[in-house]
C-alpha atoms as a PDB file:
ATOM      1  CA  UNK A   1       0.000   0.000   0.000  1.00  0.00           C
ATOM      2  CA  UNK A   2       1.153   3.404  -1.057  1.00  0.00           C
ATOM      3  CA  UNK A   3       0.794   4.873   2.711  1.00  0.00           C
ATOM      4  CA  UNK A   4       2.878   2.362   4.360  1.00  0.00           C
ATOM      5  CA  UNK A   5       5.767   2.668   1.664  1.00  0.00           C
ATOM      6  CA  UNK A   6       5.731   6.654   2.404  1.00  0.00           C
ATOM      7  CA  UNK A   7       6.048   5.956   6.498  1.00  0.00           C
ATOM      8  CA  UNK A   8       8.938   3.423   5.460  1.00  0.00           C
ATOM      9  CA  UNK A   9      10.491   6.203   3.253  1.00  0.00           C
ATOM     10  CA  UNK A  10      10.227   8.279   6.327  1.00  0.00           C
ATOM     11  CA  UNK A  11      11.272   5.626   9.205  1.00  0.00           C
ATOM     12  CA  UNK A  12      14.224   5.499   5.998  1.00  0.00           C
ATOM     13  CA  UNK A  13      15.619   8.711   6.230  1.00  0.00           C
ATOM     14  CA  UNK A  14      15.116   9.283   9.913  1.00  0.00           C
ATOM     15  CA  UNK A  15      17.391   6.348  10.463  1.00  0.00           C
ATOM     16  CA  UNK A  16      20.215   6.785   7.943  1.00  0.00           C
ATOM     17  CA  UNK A  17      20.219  10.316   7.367  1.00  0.00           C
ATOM     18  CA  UNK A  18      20.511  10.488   3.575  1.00  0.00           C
ATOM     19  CA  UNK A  19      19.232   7.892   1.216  1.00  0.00           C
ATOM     20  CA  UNK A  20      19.430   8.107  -3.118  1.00  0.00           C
ATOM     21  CA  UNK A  21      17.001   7.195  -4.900  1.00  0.00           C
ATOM     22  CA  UNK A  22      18.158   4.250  -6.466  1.00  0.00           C
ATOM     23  CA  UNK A  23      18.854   3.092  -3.131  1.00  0.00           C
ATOM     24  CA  UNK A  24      15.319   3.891  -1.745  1.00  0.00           C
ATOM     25  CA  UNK A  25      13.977   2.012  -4.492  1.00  0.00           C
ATOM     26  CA  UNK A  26      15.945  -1.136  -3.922  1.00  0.00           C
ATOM     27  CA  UNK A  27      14.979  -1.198  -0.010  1.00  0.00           C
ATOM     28  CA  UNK A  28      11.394  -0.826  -1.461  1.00  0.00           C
ATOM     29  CA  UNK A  29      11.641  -2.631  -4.149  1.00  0.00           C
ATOM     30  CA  UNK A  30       9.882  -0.284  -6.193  1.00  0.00           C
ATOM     31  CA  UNK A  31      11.065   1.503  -9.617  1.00  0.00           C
ATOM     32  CA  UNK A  32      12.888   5.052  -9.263  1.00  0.00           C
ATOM     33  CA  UNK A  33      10.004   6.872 -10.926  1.00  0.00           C
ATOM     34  CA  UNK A  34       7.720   5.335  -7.841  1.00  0.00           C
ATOM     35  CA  UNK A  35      10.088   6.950  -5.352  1.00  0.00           C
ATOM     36  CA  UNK A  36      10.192  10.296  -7.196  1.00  0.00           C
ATOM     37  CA  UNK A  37       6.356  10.412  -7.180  1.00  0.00           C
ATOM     38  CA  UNK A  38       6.471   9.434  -3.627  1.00  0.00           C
ATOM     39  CA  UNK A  39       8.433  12.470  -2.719  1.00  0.00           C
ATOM     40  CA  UNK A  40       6.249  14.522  -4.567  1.00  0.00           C
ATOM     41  CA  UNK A  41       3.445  12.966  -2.095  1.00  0.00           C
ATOM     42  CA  UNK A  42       5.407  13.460   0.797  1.00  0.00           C
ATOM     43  CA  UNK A  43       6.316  17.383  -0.226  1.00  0.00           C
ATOM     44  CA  UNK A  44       2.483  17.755  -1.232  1.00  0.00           C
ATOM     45  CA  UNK A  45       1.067  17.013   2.599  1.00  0.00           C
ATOM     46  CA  UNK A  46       3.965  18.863   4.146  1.00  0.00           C
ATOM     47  CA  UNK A  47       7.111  16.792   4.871  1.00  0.00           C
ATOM     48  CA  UNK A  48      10.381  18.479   4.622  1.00  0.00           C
ATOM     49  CA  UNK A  49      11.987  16.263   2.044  1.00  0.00           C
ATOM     50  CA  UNK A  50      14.684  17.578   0.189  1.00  0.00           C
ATOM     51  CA  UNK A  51      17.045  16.359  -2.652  1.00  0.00           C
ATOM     52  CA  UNK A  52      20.864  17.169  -2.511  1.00  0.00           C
ATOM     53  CA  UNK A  53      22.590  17.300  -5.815  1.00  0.00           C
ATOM     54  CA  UNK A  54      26.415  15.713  -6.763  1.00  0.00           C
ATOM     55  CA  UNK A  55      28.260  13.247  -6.113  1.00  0.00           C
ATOM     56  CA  UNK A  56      27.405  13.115  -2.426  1.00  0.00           C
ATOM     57  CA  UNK A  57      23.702  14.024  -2.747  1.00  0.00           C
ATOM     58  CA  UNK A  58      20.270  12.564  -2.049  1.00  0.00           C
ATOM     59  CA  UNK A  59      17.067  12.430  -0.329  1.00  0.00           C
ATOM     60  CA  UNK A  60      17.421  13.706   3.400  1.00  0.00           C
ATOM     61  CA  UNK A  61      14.185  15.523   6.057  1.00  0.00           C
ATOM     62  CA  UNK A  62      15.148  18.867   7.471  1.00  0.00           C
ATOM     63  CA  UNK A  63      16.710  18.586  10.645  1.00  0.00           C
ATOM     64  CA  UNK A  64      13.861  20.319  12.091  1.00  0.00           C
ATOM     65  CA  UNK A  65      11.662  17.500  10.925  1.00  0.00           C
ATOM     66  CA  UNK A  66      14.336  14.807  12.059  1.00  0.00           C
ATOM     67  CA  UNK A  67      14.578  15.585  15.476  1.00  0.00           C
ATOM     68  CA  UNK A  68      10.779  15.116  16.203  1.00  0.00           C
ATOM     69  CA  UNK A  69      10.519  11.641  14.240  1.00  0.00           C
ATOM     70  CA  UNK A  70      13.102  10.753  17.424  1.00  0.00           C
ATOM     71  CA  UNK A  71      11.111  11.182  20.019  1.00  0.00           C
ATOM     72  CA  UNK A  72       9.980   8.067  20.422  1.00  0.00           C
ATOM     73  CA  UNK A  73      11.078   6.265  23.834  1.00  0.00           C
ATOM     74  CA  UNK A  74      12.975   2.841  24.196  1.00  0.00           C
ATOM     75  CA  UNK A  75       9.847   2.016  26.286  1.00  0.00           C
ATOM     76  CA  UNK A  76       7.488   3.492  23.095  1.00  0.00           C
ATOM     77  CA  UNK A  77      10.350   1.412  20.877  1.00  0.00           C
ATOM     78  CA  UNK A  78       9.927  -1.944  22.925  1.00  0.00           C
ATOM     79  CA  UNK A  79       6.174  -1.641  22.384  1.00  0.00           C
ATOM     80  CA  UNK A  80       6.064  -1.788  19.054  1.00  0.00           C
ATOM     81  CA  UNK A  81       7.608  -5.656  18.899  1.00  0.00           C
ATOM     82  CA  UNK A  82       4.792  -6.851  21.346  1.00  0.00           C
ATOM     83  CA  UNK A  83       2.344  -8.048  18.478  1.00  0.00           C
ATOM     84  CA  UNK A  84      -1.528  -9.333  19.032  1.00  0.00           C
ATOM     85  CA  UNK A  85      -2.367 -12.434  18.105  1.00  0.00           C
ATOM     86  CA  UNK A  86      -1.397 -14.097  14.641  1.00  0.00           C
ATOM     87  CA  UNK A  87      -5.085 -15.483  14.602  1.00  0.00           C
ATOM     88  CA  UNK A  88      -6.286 -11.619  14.814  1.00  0.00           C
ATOM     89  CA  UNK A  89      -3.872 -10.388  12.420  1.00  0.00           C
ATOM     90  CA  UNK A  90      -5.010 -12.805   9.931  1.00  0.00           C
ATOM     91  CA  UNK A  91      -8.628 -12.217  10.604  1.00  0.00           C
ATOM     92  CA  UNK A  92      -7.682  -8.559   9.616  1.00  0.00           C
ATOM     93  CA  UNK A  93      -5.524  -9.783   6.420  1.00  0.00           C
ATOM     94  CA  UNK A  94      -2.225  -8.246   7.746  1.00  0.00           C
ATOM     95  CA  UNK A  95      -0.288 -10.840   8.029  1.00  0.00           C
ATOM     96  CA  UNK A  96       2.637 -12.149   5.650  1.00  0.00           C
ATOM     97  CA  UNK A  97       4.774 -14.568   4.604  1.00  0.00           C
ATOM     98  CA  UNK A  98       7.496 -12.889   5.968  1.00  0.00           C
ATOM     99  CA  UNK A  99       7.024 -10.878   9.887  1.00  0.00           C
ATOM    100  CA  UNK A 100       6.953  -7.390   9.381  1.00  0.00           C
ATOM    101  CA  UNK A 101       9.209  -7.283  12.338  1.00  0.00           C
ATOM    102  CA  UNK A 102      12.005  -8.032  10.729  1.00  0.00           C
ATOM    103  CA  UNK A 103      11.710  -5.115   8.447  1.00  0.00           C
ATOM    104  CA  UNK A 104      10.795  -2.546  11.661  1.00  0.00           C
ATOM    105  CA  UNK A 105      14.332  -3.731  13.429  1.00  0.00           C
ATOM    106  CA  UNK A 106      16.095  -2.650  10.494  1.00  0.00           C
ATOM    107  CA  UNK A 107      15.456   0.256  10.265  1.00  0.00           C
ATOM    108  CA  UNK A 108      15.646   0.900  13.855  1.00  0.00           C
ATOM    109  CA  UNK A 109      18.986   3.250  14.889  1.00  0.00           C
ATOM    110  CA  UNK A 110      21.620   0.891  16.084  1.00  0.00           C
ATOM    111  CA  UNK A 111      21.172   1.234  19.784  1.00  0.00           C
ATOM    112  CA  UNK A 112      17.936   0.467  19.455  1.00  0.00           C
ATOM    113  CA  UNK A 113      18.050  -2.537  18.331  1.00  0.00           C
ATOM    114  CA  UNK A 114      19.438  -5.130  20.201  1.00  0.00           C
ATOM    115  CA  UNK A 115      16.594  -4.301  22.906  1.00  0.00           C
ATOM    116  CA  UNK A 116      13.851  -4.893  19.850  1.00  0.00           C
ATOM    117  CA  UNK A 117      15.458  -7.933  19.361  1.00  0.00           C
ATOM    118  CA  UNK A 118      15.079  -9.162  22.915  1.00  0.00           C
ATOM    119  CA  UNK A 119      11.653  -7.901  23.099  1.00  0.00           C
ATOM    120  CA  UNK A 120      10.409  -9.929  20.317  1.00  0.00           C
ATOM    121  CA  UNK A 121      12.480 -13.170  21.414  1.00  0.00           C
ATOM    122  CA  UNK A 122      10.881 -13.055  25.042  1.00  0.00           C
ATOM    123  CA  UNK A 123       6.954 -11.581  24.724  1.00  0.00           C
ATOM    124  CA  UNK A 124       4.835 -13.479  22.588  1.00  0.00           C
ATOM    125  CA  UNK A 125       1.017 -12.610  22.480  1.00  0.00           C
ATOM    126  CA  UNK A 126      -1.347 -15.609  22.554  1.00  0.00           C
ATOM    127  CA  UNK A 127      -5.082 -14.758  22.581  1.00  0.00           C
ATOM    128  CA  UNK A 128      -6.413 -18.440  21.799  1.00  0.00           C
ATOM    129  CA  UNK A 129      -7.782 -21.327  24.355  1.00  0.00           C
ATOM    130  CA  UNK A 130      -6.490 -24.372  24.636  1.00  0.00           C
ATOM    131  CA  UNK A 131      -9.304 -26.073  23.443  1.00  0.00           C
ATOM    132  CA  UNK A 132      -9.509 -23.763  20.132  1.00  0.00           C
ATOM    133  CA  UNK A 133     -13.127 -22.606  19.248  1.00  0.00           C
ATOM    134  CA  UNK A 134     -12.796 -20.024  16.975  1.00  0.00           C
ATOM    135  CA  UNK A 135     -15.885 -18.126  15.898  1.00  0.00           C
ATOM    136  CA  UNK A 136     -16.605 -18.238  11.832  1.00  0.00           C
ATOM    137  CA  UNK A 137     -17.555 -14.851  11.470  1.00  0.00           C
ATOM    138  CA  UNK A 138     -19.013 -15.029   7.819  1.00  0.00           C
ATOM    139  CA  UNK A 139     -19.303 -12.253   6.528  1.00  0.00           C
ATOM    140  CA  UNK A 140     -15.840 -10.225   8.208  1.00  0.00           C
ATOM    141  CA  UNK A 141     -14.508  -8.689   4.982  1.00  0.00           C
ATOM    142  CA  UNK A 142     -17.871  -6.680   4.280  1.00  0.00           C
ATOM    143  CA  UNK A 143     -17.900  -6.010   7.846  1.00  0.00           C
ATOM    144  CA  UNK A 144     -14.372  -4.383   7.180  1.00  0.00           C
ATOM    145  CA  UNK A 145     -14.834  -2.424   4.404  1.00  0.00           C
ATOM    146  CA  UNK A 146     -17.846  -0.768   5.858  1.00  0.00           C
ATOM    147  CA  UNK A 147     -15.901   0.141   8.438  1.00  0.00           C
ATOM    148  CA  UNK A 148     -12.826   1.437   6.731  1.00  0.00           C
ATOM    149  CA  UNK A 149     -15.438   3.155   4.083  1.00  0.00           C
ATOM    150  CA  UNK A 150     -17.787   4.495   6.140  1.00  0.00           C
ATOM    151  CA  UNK A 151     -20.482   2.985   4.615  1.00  0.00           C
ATOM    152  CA  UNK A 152     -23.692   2.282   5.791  1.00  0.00           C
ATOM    153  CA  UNK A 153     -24.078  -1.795   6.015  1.00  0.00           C
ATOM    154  CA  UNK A 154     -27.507  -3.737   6.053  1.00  0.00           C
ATOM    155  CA  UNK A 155     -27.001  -7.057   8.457  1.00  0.00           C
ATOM    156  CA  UNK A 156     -29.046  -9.994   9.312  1.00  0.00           C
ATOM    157  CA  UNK A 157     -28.424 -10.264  12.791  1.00  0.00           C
ATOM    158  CA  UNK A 158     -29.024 -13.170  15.315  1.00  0.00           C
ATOM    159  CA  UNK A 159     -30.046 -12.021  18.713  1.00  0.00           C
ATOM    160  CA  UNK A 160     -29.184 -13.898  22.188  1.00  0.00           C
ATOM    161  CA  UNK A 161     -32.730 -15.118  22.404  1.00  0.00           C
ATOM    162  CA  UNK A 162     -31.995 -16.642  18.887  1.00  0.00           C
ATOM    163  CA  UNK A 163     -34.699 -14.298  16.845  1.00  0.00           C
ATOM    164  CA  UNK A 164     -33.422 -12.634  13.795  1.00  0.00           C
ATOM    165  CA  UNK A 165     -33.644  -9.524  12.220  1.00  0.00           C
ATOM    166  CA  UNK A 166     -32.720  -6.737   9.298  1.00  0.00           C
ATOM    167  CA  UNK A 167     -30.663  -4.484  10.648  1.00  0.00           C
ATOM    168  CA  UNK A 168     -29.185  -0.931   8.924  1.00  0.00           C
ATOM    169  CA  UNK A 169     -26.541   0.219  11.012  1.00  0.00           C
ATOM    170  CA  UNK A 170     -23.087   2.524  10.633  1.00  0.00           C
ATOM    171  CA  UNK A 171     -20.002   0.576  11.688  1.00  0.00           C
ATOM    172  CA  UNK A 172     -17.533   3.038  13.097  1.00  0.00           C
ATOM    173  CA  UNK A 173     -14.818   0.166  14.879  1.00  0.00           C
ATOM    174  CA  UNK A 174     -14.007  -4.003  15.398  1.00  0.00           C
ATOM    175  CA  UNK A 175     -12.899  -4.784  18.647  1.00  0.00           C
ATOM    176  CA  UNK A 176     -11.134  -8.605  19.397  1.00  0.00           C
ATOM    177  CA  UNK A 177     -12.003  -9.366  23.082  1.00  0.00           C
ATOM    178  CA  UNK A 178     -10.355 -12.564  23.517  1.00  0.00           C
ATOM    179  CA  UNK A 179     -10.176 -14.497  20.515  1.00  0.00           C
ATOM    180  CA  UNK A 180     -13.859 -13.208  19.340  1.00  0.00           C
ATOM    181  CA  UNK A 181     -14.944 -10.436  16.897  1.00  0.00           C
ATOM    182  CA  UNK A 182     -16.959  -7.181  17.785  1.00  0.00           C
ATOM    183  CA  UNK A 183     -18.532  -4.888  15.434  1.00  0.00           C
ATOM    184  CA  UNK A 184     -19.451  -0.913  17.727  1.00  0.00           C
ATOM    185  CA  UNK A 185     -21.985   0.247  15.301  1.00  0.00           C
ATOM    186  CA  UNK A 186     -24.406   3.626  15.764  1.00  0.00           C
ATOM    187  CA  UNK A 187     -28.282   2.151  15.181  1.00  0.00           C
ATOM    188  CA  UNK A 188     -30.685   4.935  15.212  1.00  0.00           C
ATOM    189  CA  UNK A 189     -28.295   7.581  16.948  1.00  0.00           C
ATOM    190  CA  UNK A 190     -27.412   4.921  19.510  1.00  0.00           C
ATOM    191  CA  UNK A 191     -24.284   3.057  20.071  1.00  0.00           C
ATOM    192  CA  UNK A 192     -24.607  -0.758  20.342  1.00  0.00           C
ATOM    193  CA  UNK A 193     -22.371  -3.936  20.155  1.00  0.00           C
ATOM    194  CA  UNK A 194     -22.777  -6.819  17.780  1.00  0.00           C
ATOM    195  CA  UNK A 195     -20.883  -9.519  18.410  1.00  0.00           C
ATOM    196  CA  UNK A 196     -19.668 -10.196  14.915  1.00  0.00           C
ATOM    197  CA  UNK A 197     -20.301 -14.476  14.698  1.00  0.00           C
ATOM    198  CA  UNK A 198     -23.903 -13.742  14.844  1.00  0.00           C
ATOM    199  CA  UNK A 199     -24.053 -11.705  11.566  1.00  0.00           C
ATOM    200  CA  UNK A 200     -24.873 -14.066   9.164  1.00  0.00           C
ATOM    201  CA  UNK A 201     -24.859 -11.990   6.121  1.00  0.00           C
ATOM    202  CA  UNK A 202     -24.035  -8.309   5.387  1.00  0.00           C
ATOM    203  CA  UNK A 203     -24.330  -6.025   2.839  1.00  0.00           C
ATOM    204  CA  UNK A 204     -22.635  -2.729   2.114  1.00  0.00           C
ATOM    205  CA  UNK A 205     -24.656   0.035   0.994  1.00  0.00           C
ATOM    206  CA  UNK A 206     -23.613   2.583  -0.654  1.00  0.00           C
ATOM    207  CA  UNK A 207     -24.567   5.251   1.322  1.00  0.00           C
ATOM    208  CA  UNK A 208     -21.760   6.945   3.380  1.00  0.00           C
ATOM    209  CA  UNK A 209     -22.222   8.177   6.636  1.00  0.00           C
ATOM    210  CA  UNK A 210     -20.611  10.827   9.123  1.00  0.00           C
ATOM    211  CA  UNK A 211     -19.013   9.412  11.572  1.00  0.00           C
ATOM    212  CA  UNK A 212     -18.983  10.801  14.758  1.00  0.00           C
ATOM    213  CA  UNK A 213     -16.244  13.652  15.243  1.00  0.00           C
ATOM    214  CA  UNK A 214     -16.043  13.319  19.281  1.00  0.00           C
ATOM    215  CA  UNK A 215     -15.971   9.140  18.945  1.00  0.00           C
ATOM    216  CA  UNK A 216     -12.523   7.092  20.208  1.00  0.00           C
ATOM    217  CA  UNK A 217     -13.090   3.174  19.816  1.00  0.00           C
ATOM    218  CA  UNK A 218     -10.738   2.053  22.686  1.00  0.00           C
ATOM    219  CA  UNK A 219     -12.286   4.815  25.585  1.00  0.00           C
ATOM    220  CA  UNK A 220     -15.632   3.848  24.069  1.00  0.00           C
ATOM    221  CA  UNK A 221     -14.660   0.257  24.568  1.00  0.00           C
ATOM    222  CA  UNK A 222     -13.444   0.292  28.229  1.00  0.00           C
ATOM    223  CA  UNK A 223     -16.774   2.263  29.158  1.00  0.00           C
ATOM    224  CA  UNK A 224     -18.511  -0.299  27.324  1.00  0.00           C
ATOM    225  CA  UNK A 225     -17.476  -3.012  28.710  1.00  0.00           C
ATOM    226  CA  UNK A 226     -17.098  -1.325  32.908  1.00  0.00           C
ATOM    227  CA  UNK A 227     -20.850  -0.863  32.498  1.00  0.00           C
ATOM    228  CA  UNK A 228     -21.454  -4.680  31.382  1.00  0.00           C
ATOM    229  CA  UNK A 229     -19.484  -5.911  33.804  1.00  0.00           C
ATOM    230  CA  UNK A 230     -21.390  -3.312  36.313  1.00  0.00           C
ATOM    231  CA  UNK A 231     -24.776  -4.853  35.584  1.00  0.00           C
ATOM    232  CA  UNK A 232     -23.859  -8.343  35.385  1.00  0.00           C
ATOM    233  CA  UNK A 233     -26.227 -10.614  38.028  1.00  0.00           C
ATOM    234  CA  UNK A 234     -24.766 -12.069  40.996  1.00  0.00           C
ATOM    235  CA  UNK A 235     -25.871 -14.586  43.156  1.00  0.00           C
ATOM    236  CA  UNK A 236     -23.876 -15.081  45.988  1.00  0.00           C
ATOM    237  CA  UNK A 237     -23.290 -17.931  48.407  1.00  0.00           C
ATOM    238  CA  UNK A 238     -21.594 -18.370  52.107  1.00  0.00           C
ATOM    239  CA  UNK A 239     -20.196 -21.639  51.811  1.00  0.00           C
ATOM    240  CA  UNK A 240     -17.177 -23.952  53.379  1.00  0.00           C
ATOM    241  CA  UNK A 241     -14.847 -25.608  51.144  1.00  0.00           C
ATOM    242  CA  UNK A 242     -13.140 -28.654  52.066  1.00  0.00           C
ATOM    243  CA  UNK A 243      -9.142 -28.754  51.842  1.00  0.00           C
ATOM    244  CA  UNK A 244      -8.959 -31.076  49.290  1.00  0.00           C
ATOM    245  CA  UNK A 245     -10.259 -28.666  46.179  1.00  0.00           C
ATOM    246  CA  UNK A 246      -9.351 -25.083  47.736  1.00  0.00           C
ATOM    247  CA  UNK A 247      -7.082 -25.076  45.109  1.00  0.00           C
ATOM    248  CA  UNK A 248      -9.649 -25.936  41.991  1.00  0.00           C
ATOM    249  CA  UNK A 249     -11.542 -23.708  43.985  1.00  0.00           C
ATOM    250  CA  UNK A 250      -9.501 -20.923  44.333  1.00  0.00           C
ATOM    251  CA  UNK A 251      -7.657 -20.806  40.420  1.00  0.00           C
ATOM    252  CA  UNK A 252     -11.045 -20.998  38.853  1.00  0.00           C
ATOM    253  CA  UNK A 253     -12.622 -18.181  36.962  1.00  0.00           C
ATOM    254  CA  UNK A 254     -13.993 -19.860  34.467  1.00  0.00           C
ATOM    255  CA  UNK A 255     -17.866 -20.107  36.289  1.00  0.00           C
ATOM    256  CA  UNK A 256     -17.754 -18.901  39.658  1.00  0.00           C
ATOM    257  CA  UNK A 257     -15.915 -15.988  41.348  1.00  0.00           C
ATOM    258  CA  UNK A 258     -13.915 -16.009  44.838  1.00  0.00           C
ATOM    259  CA  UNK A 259     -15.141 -12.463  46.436  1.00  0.00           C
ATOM    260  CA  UNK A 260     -14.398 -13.436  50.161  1.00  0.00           C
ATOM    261  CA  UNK A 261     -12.186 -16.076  52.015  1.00  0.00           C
ATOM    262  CA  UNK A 262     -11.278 -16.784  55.462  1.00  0.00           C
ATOM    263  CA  UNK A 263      -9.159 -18.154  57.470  1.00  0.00           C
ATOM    264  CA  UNK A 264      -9.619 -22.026  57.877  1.00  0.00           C
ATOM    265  CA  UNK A 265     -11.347 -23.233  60.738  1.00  0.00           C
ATOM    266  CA  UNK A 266     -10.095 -26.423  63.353  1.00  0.00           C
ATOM    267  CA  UNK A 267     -11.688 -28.740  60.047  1.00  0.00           C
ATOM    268  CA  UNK A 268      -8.962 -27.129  57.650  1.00  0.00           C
ATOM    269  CA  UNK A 269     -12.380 -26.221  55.859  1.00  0.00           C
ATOM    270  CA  UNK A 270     -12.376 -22.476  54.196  1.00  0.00           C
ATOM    271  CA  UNK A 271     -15.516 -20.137  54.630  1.00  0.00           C
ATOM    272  CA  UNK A 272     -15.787 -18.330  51.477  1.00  0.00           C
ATOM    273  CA  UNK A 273     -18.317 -16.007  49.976  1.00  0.00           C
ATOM    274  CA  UNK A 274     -18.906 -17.250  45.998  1.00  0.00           C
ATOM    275  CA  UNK A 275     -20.334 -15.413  43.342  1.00  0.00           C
ATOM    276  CA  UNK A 276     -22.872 -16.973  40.625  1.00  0.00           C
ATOM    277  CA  UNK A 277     -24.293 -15.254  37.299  1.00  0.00           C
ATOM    278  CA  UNK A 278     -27.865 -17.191  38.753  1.00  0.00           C
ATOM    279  CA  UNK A 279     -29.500 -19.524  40.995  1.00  0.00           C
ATOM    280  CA  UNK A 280     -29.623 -22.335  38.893  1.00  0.00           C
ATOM    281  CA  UNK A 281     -25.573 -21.773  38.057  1.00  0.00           C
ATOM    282  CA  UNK A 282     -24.891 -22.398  41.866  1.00  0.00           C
ATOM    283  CA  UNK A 283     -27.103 -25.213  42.492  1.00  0.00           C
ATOM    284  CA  UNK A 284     -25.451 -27.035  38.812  1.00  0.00           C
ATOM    285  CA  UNK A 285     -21.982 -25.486  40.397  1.00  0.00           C
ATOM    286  CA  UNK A 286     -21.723 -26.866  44.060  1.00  0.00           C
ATOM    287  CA  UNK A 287     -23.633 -30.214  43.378  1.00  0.00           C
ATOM    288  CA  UNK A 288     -20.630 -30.909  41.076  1.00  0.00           C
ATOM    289  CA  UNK A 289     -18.636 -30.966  43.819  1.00  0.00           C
ATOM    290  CA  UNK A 290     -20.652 -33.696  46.217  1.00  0.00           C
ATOM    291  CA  UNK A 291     -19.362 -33.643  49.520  1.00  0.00           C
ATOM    292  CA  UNK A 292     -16.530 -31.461  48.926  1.00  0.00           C
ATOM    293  CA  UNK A 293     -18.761 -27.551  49.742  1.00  0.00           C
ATOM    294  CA  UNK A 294     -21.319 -27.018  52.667  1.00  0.00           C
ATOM    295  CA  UNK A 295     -23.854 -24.324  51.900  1.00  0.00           C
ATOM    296  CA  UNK A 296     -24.095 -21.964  55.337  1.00  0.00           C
ATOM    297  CA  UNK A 297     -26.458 -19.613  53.432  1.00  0.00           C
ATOM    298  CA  UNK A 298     -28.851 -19.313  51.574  1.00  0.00           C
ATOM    299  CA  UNK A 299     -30.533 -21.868  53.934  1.00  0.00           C
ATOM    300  CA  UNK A 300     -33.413 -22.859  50.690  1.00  0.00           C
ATOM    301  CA  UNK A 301     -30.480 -23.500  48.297  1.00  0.00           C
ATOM    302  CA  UNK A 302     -29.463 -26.881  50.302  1.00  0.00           C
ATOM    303  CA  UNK A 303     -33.391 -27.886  49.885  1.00  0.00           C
ATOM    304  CA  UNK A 304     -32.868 -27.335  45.931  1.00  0.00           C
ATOM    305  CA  UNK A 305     -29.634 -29.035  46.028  1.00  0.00           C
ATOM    306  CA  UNK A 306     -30.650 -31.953  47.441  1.00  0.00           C
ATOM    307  CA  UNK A 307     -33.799 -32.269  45.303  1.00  0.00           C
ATOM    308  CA  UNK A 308     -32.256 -32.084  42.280  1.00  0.00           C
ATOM    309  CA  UNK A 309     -29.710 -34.665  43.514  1.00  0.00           C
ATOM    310  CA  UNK A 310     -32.561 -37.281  44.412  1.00  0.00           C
ATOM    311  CA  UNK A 311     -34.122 -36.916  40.837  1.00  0.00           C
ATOM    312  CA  UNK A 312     -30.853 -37.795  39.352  1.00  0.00           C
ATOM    313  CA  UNK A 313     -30.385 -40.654  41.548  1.00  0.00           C
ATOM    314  CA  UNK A 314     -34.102 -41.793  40.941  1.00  0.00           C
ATOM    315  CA  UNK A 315     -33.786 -41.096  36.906  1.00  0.00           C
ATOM    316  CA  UNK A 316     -30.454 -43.293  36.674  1.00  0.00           C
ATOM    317  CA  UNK A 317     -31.604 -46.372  38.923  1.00  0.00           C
ATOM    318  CA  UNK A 318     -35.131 -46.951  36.454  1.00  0.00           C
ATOM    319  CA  UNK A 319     -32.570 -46.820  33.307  1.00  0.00           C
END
């Protein structure tokens, strides 16, 4: 793309100072006439390029212009070599054949370098489970264009309950929250989420739309997502857990949440406070573990337990 091969000319000529164009073009591997029609570009929109004639001449930024292309940190520096996922990348077609890392550390001053290098050889990103379900999001090239475009897109939309429905809505940003795709769209002057797996078909219109001047994706985002996590249910439940699966207990995550512990009574038993999503979650939660939890309160939810518990018993004895 034309815009990245103008930031490399730029990254170029921070770096080594003075660069012809013959030599440009080979680091590009572009023809000369591309690189003199890139300067042009780069002139046009206001960077200082300027060509030195003779012997000793060539393409070189003002000083001026030099000196605040370097004022990027070693901290800002390492940053850059701490990549997302692969899996995301591809989703987002920007991934090669060949890591675009290795062309960023060259033309990194010297002294940068070797930190890049150790960066990259000791922080990889890995977004994916262990048990791999990625979501086929069908439709995820439409869905980026309309984006990129700002163009209205038409979208036939699954909701949680499973209905679906025509939907004409201006994308204005993705988001990858784990290993899964979201689509921040504005529906009738509101902002809403779609989470992009459960739009099985899209169409770009092509209408444009304005998007909004005062909008940021990422501080949208975190909002978003403090004031799901706000008015998520709980259910919680005083309970003792028995020594032998504090530990599964205490590293889970994955359905219940640890809000209070104590300290262990004369049993070795730990009173805990755990949070549920619902009811039913608990009850399906602690029965799982048998013998292993003792519900203090609520007093009911040992009833429930132990009535669903009976039916099970009584449904696999008449099998």
């Amino acid at each position: 793309m034309r815009a990245d091969r103008l930031i490399n000319i730029m990254v170029l000529l921070q770096n080594r100072g003075k660069m012809t164009t013959k030599e440009l073009a080979g680091e590009l591997e572009v023809s000369d006439r591309t690189i003199i029609r890139d300067m042009d570009a780069l002139s046009t929109v206001g960077i200082p390029v300027v060509a030195e004639r003779g012997k000793w001449g060539g393409w070189r930024l003002l000083d001026n212009f030099r000196s605040k292309l370097s004022t990027i940190t070693l901290e800002e520096m390492k940053a850059l070599f701490v990549f997302p996922s692969k899996g995301l990348l591809q989703d987002l077609g920007l991934t090669h054949s060949i890591d675009p890392r290795h062309n960023l550390l060259v033309s990194l001053p010297v002294h940068y370098q070797a930190d890049a290098q150790a960066m990259w050889d000791r922080i990889h990103i890995d977004v994916s489970t262990w048990r791999q379900s990625k979501e086929k999001v069908t439709a995820f090239e439409t869905i980026q264009q309309a984006v990129l475009g700002n163009k209205k897109l038409k979208i036939h939309y699954e909701k949680a309950d499973g209905n679906k429905e025509d939907r004409l809505i201006e994308p204005l940003g993705l988001v990858a929250k784990g290993n899964r795709w979201y689509l921040v769209a504005s529906r009738n002057g509101e902002l809403r989420n779609y989470r992009a797996s459960r739009i099985h078909s899209a169409k770009m219109e092509m209408e444009r739309f304005e998007r909004p001047a005062n909008f940021h994706l990422a501080t949208y985002w975190e909002q978003s997502k403090d004031n799901f996590i706000r008015n998520l249910p709980a259910y919680d439940v005083d309970v003792e857990i028995a020594p032998s699966i504090i530990k599964r207990i205490t590293f889970t995550g994955k359905f219940v949440q640890v809000i209070e512990k104590k300290s262990a009574n004369e049993q070795g038993w730990l009173p805990a406070v755990l949070r549920f999503n619902d009811r039913q979650e608990a009850i399906e939660y602690i029965l799982g573990f048998g013998d292993q939890i003792k519900i203090v309160s609520p007093a009911h939810l040992t009833d429930e337990i132990v009535s669903l518990a009976r039916r099970a018993i009584r449904f696999h004895q008449n099998r």
